[in-house]
C-alpha atoms as a PDB file:
ATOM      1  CA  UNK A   1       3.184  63.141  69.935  1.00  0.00           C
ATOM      2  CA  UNK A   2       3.201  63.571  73.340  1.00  0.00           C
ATOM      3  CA  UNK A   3       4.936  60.246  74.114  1.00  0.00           C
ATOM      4  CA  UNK A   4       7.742  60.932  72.054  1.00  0.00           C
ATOM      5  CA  UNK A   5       8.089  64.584  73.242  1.00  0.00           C
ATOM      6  CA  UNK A   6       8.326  63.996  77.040  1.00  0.00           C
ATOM      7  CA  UNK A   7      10.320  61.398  78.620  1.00  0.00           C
ATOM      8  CA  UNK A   8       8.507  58.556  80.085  1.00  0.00           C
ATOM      9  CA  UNK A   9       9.405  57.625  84.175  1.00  0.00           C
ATOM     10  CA  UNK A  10      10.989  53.741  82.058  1.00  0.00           C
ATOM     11  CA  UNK A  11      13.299  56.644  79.937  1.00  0.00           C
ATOM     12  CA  UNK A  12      14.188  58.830  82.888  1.00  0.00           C
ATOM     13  CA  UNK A  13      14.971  55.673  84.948  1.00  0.00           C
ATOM     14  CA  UNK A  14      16.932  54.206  82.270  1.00  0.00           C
ATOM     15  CA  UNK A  15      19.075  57.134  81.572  1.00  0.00           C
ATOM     16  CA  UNK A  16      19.579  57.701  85.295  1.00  0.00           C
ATOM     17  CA  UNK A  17      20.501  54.031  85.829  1.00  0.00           C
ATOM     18  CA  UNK A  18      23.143  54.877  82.877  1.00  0.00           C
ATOM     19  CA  UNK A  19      23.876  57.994  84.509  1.00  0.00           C
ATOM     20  CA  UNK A  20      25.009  56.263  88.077  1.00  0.00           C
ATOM     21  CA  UNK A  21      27.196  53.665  85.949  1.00  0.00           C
ATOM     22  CA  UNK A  22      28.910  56.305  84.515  1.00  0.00           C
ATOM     23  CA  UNK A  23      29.442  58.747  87.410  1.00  0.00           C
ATOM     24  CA  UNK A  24      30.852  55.571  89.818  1.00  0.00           C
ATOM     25  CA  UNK A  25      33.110  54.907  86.765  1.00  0.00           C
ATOM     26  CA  UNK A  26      34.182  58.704  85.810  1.00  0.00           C
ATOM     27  CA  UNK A  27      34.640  60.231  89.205  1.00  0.00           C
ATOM     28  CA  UNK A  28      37.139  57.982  90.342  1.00  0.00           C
ATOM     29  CA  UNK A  29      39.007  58.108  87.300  1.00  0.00           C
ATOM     30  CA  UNK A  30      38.688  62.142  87.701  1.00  0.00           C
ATOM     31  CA  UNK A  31      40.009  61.747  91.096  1.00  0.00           C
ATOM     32  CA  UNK A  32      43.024  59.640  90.295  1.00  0.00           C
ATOM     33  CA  UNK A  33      43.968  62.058  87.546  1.00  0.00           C
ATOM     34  CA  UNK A  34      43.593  65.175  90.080  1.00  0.00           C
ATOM     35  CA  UNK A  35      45.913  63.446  92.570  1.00  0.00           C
ATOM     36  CA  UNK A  36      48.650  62.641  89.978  1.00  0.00           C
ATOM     37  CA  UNK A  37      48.305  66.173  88.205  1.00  0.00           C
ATOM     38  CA  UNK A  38      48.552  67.553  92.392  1.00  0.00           C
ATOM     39  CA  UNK A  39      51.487  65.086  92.787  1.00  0.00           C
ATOM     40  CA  UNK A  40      52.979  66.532  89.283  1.00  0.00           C
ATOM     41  CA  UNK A  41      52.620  70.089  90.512  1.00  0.00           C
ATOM     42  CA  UNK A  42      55.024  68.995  94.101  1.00  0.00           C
ATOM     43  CA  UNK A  43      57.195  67.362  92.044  1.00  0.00           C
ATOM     44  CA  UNK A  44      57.682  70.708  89.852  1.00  0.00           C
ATOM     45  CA  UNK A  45      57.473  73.035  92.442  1.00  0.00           C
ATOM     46  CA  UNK A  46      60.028  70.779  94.782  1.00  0.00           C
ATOM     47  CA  UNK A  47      62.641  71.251  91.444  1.00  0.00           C
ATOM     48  CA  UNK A  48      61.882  74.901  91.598  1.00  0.00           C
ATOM     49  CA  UNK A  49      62.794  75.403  94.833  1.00  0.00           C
ATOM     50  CA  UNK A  50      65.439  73.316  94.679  1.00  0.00           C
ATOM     51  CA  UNK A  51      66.904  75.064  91.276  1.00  0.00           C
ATOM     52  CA  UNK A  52      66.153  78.056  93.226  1.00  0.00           C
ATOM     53  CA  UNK A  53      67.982  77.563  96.247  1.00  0.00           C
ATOM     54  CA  UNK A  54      71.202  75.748  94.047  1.00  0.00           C
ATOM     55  CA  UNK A  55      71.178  79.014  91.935  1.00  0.00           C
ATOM     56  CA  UNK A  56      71.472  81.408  94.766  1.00  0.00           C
ATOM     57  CA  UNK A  57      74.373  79.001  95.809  1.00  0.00           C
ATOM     58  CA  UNK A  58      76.069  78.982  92.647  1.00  0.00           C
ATOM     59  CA  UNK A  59      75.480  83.120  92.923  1.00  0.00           C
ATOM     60  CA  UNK A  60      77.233  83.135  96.247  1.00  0.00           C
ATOM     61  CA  UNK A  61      80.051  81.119  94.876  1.00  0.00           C
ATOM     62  CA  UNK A  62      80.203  83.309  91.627  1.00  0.00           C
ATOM     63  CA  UNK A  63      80.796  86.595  94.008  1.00  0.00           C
ATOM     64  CA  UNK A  64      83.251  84.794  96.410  1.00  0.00           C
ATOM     65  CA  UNK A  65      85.373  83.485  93.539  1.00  0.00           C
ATOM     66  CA  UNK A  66      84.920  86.923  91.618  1.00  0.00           C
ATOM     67  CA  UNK A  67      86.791  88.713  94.988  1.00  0.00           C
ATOM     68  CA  UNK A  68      89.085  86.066  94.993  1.00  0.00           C
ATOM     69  CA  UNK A  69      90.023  86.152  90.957  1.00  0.00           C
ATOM     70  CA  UNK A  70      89.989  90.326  92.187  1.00  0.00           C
ATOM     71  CA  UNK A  71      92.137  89.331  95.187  1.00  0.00           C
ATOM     72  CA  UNK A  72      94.853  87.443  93.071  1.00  0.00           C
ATOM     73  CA  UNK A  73      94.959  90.648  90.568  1.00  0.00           C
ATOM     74  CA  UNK A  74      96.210  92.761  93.127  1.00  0.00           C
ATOM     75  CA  UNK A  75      98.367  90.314  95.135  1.00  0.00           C
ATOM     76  CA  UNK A  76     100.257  89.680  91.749  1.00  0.00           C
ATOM     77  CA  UNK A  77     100.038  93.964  90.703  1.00  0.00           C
ATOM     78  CA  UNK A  78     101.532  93.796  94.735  1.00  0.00           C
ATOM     79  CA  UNK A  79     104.070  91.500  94.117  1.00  0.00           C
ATOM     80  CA  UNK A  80     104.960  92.760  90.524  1.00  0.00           C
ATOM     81  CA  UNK A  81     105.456  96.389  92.421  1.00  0.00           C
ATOM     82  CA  UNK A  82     107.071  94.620  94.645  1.00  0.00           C
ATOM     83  CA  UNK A  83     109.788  92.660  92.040  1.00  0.00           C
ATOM     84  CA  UNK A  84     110.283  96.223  91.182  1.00  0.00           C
ATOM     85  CA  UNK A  85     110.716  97.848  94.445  1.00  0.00           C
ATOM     86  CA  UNK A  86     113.314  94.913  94.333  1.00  0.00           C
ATOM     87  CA  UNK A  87     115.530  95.347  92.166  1.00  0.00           C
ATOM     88  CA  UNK A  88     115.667  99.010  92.043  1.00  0.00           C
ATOM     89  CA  UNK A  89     116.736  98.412  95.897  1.00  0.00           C
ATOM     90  CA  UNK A  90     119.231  95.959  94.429  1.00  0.00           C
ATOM     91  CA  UNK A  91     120.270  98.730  92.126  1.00  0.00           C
ATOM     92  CA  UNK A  92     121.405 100.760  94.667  1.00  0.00           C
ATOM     93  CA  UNK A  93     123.314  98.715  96.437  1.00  0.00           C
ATOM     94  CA  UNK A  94     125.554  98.102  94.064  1.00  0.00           C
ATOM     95  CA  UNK A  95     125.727 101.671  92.989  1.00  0.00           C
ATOM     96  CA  UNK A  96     126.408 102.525  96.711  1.00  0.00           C
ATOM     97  CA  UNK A  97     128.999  99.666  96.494  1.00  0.00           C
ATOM     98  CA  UNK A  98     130.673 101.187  93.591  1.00  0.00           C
ATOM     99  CA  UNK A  99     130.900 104.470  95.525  1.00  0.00           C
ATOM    100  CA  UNK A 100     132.403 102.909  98.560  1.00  0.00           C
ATOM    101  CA  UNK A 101     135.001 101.332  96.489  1.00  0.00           C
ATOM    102  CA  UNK A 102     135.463 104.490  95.036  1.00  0.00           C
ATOM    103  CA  UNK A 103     136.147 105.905  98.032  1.00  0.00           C
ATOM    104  CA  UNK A 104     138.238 102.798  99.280  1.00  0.00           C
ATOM    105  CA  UNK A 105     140.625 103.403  96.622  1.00  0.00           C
ATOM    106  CA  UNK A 106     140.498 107.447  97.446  1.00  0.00           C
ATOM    107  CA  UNK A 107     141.734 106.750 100.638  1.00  0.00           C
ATOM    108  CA  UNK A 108     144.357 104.386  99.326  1.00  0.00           C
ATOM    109  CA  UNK A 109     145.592 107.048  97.190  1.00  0.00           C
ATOM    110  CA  UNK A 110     145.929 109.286 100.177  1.00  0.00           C
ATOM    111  CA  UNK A 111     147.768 107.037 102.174  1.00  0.00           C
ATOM    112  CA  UNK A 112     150.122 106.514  99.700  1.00  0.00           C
ATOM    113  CA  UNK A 113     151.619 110.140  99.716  1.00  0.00           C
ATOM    114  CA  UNK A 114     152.236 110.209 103.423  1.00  0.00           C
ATOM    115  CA  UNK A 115     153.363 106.937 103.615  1.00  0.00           C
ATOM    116  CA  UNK A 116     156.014 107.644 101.256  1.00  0.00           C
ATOM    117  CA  UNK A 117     156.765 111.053 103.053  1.00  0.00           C
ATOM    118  CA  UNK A 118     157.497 108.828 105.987  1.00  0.00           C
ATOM    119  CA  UNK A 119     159.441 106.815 104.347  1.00  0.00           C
ATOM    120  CA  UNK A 120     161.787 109.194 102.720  1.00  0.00           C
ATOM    121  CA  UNK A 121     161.853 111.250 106.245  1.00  0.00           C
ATOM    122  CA  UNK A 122     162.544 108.617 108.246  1.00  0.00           C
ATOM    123  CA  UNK A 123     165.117 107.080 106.011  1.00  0.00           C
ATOM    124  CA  UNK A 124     166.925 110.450 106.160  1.00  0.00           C
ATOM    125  CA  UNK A 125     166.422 110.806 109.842  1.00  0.00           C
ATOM    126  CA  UNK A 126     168.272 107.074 110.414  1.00  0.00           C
ATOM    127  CA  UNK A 127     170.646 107.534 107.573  1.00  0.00           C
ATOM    128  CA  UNK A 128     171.647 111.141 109.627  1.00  0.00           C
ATOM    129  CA  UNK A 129     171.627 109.223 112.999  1.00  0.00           C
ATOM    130  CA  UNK A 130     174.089 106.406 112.078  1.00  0.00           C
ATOM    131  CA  UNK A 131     176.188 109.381 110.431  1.00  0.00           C
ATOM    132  CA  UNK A 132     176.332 110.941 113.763  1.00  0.00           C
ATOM    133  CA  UNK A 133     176.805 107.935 115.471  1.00  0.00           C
ATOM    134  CA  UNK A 134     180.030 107.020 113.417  1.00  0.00           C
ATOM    135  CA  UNK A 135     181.414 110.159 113.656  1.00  0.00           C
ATOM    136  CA  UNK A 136     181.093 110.613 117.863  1.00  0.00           C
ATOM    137  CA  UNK A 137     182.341 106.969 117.239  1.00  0.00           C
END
């Protein structure tokens, strides 16, 4: 009983002979896999940074284009106040035209009476004068 209980040096020297084969054969395995699962972990972290640094890009362009889109509203609210401004300007100055037409013609009708005074004075002032004239004649 005692022989099969306890290992004998032959079984401890046999499993640690089986031990070494397997340990010269596993750890470098283990070792390879460590480096690629390291290499894995740059690879993801370099496309995290990366995304990282592209999204805070794409954020920047995002507000700049946002002020511009902001910046277009109000130049076209500006220039639609401004079409307005316009053609109310426009508006008056044809009214103001009107009016000085108006007033053209007013002082055309003014004329006309003391043109016509002349006229009818002066006409009886010559018509008088060549009286005279043939008479002392």
């Amino acid at each position: 009983m005692e022989s099969s209980e306890q290992p004998t040096l032959e079984q401890t020297a046999e499993h640690t002979g089986q031990a070494d084969t397997d340990f010269d054969t596993e750890f470098p395995a283990a070792i390879t896999e460590a480096e690629q699962t390291l290499q894995q972990i740059r690879e993801r972290y370099l496309e995290i940074t990366t995304a990282q640094a592209e999204k805070a890009q794409l954020e920047t362009k995002l507000t700049a284009m946002q002020a511009d889109i902001a910046e277009k509203s109000r130049t076209e609210q500006d220039l639609a106040a401004l079409q307005q401004e316009l053609e109310q300007v426009q508006d008056q100055i044809h009214t103001l035209g009107i009016t000085l037409e108006s007033q053209l013609w007013k002082w055309h009708d003014n004329l006309k009476e003391p043109f016509w005074q002349f006229i009818r004075h002066f006409g009886l002032g010559f018509a008088v004068a060549v009286l005279m004239h043939r008479l002392t004649t």
